[in-house]
Protein backbone atom coordinates (compact mmCIF):
# COMPACT_ATOMS: atom_id res chain seq x y z
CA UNK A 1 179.56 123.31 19.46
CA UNK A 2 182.08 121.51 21.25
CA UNK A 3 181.39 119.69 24.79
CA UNK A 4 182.40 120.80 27.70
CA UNK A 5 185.60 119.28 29.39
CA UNK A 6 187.19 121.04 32.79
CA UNK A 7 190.63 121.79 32.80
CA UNK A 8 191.00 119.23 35.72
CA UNK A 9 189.61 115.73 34.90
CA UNK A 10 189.78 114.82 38.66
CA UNK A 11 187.92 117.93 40.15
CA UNK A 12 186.15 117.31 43.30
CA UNK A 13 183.02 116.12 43.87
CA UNK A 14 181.36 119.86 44.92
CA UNK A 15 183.41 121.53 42.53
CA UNK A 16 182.59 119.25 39.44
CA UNK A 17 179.20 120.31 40.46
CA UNK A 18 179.76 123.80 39.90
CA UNK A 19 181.23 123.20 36.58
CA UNK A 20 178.20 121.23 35.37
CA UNK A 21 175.48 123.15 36.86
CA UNK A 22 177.51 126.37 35.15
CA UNK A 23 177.24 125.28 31.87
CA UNK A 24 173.82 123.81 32.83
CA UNK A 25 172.24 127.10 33.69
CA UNK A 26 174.33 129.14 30.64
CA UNK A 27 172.20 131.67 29.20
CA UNK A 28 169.29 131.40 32.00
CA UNK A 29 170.47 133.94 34.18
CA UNK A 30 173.55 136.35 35.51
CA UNK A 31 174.99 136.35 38.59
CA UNK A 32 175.88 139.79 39.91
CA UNK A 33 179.85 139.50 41.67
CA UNK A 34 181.78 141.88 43.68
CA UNK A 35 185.39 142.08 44.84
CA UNK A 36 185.89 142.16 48.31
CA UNK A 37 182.35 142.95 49.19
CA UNK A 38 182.25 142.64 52.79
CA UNK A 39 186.49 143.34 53.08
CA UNK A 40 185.87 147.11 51.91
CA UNK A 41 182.96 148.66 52.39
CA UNK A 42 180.85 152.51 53.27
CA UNK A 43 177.88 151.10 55.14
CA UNK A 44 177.83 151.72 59.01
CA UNK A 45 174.85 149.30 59.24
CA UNK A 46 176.33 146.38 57.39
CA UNK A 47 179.32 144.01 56.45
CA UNK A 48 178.26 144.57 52.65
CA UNK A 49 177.40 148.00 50.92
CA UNK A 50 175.48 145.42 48.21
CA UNK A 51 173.50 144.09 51.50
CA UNK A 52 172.60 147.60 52.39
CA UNK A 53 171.28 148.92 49.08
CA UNK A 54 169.79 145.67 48.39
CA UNK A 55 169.23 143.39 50.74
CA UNK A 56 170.67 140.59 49.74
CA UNK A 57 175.30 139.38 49.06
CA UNK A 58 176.44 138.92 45.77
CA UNK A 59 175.91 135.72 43.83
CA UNK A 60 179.86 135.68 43.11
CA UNK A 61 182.31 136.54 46.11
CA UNK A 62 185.62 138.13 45.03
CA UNK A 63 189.01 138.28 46.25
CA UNK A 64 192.92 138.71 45.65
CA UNK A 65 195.81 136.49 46.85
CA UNK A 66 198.24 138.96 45.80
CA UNK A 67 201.24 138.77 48.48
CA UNK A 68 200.81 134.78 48.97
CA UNK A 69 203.47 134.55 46.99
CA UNK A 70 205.89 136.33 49.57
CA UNK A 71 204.09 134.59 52.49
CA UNK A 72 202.54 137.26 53.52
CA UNK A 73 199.31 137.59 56.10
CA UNK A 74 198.05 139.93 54.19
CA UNK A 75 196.81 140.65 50.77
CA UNK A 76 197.88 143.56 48.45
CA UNK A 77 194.86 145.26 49.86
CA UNK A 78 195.58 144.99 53.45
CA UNK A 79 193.09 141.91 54.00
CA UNK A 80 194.34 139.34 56.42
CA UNK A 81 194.34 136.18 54.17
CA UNK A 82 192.45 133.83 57.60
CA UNK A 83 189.56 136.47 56.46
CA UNK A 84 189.90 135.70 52.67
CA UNK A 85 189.48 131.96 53.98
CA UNK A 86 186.68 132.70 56.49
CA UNK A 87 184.81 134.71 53.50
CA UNK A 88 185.21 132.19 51.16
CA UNK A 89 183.64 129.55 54.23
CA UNK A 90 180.91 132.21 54.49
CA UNK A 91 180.23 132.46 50.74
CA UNK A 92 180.22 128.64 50.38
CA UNK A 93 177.92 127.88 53.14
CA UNK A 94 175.30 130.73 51.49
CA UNK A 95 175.18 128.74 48.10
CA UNK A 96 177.34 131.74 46.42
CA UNK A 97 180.52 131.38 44.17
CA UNK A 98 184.05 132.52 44.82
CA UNK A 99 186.58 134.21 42.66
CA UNK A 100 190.24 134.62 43.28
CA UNK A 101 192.43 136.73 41.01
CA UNK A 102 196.10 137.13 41.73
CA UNK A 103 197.99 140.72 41.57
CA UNK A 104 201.51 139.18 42.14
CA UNK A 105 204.28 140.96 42.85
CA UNK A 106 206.97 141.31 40.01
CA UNK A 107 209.54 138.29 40.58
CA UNK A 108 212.84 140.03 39.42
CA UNK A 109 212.52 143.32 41.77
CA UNK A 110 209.44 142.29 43.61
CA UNK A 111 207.55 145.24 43.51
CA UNK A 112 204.03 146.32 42.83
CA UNK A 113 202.29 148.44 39.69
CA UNK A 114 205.41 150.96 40.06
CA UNK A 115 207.98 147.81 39.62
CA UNK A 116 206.06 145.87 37.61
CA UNK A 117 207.83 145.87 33.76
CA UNK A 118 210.86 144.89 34.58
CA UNK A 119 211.92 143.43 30.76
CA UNK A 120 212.40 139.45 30.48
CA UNK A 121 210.42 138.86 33.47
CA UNK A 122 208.04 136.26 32.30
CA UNK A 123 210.91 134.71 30.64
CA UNK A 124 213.10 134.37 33.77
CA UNK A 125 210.18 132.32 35.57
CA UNK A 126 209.69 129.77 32.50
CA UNK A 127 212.05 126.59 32.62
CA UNK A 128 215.37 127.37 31.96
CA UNK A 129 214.85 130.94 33.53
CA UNK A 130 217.25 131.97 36.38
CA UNK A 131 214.14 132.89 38.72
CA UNK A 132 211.93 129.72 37.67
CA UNK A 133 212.57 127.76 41.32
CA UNK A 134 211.30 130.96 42.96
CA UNK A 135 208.59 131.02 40.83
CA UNK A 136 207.83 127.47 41.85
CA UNK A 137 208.59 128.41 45.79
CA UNK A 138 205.63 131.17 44.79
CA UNK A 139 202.60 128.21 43.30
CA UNK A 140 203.83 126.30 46.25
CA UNK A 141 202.98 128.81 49.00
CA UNK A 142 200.21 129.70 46.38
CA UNK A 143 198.61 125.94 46.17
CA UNK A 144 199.08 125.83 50.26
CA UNK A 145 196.34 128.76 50.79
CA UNK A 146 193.87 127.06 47.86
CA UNK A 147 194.21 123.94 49.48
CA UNK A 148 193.19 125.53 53.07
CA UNK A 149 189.71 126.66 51.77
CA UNK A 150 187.68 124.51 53.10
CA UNK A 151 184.15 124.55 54.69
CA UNK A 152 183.82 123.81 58.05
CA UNK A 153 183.49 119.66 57.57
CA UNK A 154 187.14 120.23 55.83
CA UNK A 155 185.51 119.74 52.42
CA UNK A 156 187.52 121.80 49.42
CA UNK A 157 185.32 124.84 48.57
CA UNK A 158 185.43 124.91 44.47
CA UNK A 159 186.82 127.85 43.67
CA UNK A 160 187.37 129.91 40.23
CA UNK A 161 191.24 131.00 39.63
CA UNK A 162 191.79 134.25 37.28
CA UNK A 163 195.57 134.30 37.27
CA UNK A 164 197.48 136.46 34.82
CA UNK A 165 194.57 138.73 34.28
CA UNK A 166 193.90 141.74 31.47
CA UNK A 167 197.85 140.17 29.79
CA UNK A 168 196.69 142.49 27.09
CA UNK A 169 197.26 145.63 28.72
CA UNK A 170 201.09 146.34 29.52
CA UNK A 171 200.44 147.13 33.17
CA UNK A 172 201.58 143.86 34.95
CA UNK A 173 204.75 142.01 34.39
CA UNK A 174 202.84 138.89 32.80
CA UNK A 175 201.18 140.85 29.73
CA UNK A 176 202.73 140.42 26.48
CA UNK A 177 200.34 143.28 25.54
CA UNK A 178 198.51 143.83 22.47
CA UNK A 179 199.34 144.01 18.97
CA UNK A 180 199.47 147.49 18.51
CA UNK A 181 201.43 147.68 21.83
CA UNK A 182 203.27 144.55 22.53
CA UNK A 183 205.59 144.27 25.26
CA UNK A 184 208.99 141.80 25.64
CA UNK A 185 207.06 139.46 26.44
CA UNK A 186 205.57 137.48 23.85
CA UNK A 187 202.21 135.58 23.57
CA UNK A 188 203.79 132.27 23.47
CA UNK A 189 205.46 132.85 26.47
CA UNK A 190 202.80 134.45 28.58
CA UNK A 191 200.82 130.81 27.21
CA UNK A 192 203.91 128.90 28.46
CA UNK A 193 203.53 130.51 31.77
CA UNK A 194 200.04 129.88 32.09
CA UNK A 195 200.26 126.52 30.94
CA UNK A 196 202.97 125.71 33.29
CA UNK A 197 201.16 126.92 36.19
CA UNK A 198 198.11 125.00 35.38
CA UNK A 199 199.86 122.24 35.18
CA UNK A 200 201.61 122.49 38.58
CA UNK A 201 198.88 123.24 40.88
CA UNK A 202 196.98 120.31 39.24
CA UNK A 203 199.15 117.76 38.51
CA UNK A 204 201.84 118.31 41.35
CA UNK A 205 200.41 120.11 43.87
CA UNK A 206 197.11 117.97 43.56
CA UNK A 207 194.74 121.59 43.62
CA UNK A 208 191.88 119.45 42.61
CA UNK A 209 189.13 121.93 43.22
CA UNK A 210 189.95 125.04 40.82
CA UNK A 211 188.39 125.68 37.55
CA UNK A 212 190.80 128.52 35.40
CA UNK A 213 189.48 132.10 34.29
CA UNK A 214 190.82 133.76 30.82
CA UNK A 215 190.54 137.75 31.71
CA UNK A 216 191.79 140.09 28.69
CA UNK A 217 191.71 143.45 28.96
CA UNK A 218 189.48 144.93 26.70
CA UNK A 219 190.93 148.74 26.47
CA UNK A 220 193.46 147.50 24.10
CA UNK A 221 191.06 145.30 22.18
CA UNK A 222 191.27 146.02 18.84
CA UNK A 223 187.51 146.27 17.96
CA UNK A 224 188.10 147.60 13.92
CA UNK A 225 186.05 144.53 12.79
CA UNK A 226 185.24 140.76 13.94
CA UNK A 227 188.29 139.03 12.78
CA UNK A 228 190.66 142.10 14.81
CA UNK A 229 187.87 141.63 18.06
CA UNK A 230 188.62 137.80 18.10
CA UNK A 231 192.44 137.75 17.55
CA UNK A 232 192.74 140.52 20.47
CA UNK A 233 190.90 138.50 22.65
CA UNK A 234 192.53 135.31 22.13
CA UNK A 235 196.18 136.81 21.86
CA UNK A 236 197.80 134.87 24.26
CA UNK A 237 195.35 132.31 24.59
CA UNK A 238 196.85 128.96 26.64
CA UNK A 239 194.80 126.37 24.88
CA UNK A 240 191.39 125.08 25.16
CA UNK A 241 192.66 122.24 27.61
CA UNK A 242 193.77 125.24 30.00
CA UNK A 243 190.94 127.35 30.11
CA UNK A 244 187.67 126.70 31.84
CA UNK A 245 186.22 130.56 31.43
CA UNK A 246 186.25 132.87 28.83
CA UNK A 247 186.51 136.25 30.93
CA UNK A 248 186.57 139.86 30.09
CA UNK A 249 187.72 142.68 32.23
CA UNK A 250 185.77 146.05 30.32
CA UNK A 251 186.16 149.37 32.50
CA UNK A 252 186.48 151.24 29.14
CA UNK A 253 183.12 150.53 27.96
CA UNK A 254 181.17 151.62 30.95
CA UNK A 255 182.92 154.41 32.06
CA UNK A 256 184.14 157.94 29.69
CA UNK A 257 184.19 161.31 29.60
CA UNK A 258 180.93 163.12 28.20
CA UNK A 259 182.41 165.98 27.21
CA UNK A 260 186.39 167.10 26.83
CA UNK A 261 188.81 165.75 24.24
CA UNK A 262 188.32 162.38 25.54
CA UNK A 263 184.50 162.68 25.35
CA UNK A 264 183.30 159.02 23.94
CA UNK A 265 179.60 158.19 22.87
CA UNK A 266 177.97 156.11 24.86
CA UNK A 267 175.63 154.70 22.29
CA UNK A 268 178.83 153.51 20.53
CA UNK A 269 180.72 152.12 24.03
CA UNK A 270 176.95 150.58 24.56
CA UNK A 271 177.43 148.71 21.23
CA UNK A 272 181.14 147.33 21.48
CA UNK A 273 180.27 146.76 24.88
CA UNK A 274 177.29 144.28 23.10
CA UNK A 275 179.80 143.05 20.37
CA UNK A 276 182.54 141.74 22.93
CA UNK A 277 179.86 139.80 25.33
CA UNK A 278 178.64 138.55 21.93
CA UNK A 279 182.26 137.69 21.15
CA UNK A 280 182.90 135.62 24.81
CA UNK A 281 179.24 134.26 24.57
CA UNK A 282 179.78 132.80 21.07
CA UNK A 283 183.60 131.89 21.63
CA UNK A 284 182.22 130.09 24.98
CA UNK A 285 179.56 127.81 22.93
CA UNK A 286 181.53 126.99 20.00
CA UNK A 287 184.65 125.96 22.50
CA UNK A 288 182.12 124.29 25.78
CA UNK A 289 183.47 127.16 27.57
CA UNK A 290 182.06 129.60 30.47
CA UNK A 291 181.79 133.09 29.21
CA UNK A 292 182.10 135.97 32.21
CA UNK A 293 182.63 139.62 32.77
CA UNK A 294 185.28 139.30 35.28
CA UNK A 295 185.61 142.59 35.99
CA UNK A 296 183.24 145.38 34.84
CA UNK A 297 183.31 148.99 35.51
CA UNK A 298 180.43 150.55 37.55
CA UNK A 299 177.96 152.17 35.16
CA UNK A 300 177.84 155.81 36.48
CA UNK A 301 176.76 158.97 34.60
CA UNK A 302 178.24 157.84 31.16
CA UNK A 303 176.27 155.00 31.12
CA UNK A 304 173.17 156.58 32.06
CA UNK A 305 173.66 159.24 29.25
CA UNK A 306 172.69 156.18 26.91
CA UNK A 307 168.86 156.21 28.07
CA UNK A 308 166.37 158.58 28.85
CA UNK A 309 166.56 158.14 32.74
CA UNK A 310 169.93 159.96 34.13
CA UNK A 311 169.78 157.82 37.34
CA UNK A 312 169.23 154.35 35.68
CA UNK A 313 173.11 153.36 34.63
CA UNK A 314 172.69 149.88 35.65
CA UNK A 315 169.46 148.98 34.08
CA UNK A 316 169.36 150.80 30.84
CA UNK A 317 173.35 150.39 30.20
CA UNK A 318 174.65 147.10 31.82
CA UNK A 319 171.61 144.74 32.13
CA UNK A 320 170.19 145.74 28.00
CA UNK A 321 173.85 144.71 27.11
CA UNK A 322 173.61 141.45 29.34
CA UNK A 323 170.10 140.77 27.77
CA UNK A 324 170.77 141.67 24.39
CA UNK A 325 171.18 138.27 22.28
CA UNK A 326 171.82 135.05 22.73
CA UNK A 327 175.45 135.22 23.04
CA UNK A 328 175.27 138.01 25.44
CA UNK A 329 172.93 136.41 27.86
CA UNK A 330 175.69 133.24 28.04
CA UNK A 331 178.03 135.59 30.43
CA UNK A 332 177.36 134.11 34.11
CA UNK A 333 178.72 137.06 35.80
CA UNK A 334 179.41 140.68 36.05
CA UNK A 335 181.76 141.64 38.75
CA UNK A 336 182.88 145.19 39.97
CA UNK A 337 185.69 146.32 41.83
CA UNK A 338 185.96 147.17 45.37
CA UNK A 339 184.73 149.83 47.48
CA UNK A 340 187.55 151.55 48.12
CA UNK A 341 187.59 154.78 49.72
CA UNK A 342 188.56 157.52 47.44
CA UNK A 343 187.12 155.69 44.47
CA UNK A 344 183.36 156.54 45.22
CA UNK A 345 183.14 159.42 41.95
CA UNK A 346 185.14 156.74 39.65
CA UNK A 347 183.91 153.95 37.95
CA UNK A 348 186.31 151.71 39.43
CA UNK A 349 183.81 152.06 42.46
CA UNK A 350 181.86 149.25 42.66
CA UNK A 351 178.60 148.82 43.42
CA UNK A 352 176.07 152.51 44.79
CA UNK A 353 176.01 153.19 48.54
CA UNK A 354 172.64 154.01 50.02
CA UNK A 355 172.75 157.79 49.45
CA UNK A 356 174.23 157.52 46.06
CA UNK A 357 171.57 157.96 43.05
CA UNK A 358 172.18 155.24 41.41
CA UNK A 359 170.70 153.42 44.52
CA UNK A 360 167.34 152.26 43.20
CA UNK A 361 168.29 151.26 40.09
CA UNK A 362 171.04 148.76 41.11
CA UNK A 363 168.02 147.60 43.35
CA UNK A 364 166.16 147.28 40.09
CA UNK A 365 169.29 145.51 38.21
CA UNK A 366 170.07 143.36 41.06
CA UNK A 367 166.12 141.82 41.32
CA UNK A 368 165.46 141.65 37.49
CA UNK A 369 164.35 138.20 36.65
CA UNK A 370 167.72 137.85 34.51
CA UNK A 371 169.53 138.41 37.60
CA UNK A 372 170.83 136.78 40.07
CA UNK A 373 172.45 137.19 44.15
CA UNK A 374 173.19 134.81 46.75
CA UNK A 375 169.26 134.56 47.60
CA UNK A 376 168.01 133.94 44.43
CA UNK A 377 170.71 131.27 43.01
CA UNK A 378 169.31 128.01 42.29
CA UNK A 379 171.86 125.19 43.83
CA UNK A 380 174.70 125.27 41.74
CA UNK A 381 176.65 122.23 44.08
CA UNK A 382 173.84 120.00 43.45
């Protein structure tokens, strides 16, 4: 077991905090997340469709800076970035956690998922590449929004950066993919870019209050045996001295046909879905790392075909997994997607509305003694 080190040896005061009392609590509890929680939402009666069905805001607060790069107000998603700031305020003052991933636009033709593979793109952003000052003019505007979260004193809110996430998919114009699909990008580049961007929010930009999030993809995980599971995960993998949290992004677990040619068994998705949290958990230990589900599908009727309750997805699919050995209990978070309207029969959707039937047994997830939301959370800036 290794000790654990942050990424950035001169963190602040609150966010060094975080880091310790992270590791600290590792393996006591999990911390339920959601993206954009109280940005997109069903509930007429509150901010947060997790406040209505539960009564209580997430443990983990999540959020995208995709279109910071182009200076943009708002976000990919249409959220003003002064409300990503006043969230992340919000959050901070309630004792909860905040997550920023990054869906950046492709820098050759700068366009979204449709424009997103253009080939050598990763490579003309490294040093040497013909785009890598605009790439630069990108962390810049990038590092000017981190450094503007503050709380209301003007004290940096610690914040945890997923950049570059699910690289092992070929969906996004930073994956080099997997090894059974690899794209023109190749692992030691997508490392060089993630290195490189470490290295200039901390060390030029002075972005002294991030700690960095690893997020594979695991649909292109090959899960054949142990020694396939861990070299898919770490295909790509910056470095130790880069990476504060082992992530995982796993819709494909959660979320399948029942019947169909693409029917899947759940009892088998239940147990990869245990052997790749045992994966992170032990990978986390054995490095002084944070394991996390960094994004997780919501556990809808597949999942609750793997019990005996057809309304109890959360509990007797997700939280078994979370509480199933030691490794598994060493992820700090789960987070879902957003709410998004026209997602609600999908299990991108993230977290049961009042009327849905899943309702009381997110309620029952959410309150487990394993669990954790922004009410329950012992002090973690202490």
């Amino acid at each position: 077991m290794t000790s654990a080190t942050p990424v950035d040896q001169q963190l602040t005061k609150r966010a060094s905090a975080l880091f310790d009392a992270l590791h600290r609590h590792t393996g006591e509890f999990a911390m339920f997340g959601h993206q954009g929680d109280t940005s997109t939402h069903h509930s007429a009666d509150a901010d947060s469709d997790t406040l209505a069905v539960t009564g209580s805001y997430p443990a983990v607060w999540g959020a995208d800076l995709g279109r910071i790069e182009l200076g943009w107000d708002e976000n990919i998603d249409h959220v003003p970035f002064v409300d990503i700031r006043n969230d992340a305020r919000r959050a901070s003052r309630m004792g909860a956690i905040v997550t920023f991933s990054w869906h950046s636009v492709n820098p050759i033709t700068e366009g979204g998922y449709g424009d997103n593979l253009a080939p050598g793109s990763v490579a003309a952003v490294l040093p040497g590449g013909e785009l890598h000052g605009k790439y630069l003019t990108w962390l810049d505007r990038l590092a000017d929004f981190l450094l503007s979260v503050r709380d209301d004193d003007g004290t940096p809110i610690p914040l945890i950066f997923r950049p570059f996430h699910e690289h092992t998919g070929d969906w996004f114009w930073w994956c080099p993919g997997s090894f059974a699909r690899p794209t023109d990008t190749t692992p030691e580049q997508f490392a060089e870019l993630w290195r490189m961007t470490v290295e200039y929010l901390r060390d030029e930009r002075d972005v002294h209050q991030v700690l960095y999030a690893y997020s594979p993809d695991r649909s292109r995980i090959d899960m054949t045996d142990d020694t396939t599971l861990e070299s898919g995960y770490l295909r790509g993998y910056p470095g130790d001295g880069y990476v504060d949290v082992l992530g995982l992004d796993d819709y494909w677990d959660i979320d399948q046909p029942l019947d169909g040619p693409d029917a899947a068994d759940p009892a088998e998705r239940h147990d990869k879905f245990v052997r790749i949290l045992t994966l992170i958990g032990r990978l986390g230990m054995e490095r002084g790392k944070l394991a996390a589900v960094t994004e997780v599908g919501s556990p809808r009727e597949f999942a609750a075909a793997f019990g005996d309750d057809p309304n109890a997805p959360w509990t007797t699919f997700m939280l078994s997994a979370a509480k199933a050995n030691e490794y598994t209990r060493r992820a700090l978070w789960y987070l879902p997607w957003c709410n998004f309207d026209g997602a609600e029969h999908t299990g991108a959707y993230g977290t049961p509305t009042v009327d849905s039937p899943y309702a009381e047994d997110f309620r029952r997830f959410v309150r487990d003694d394993f669990m954790r939301m922004a009410d329950t959370l012992p002090d973690m800036y202490a």
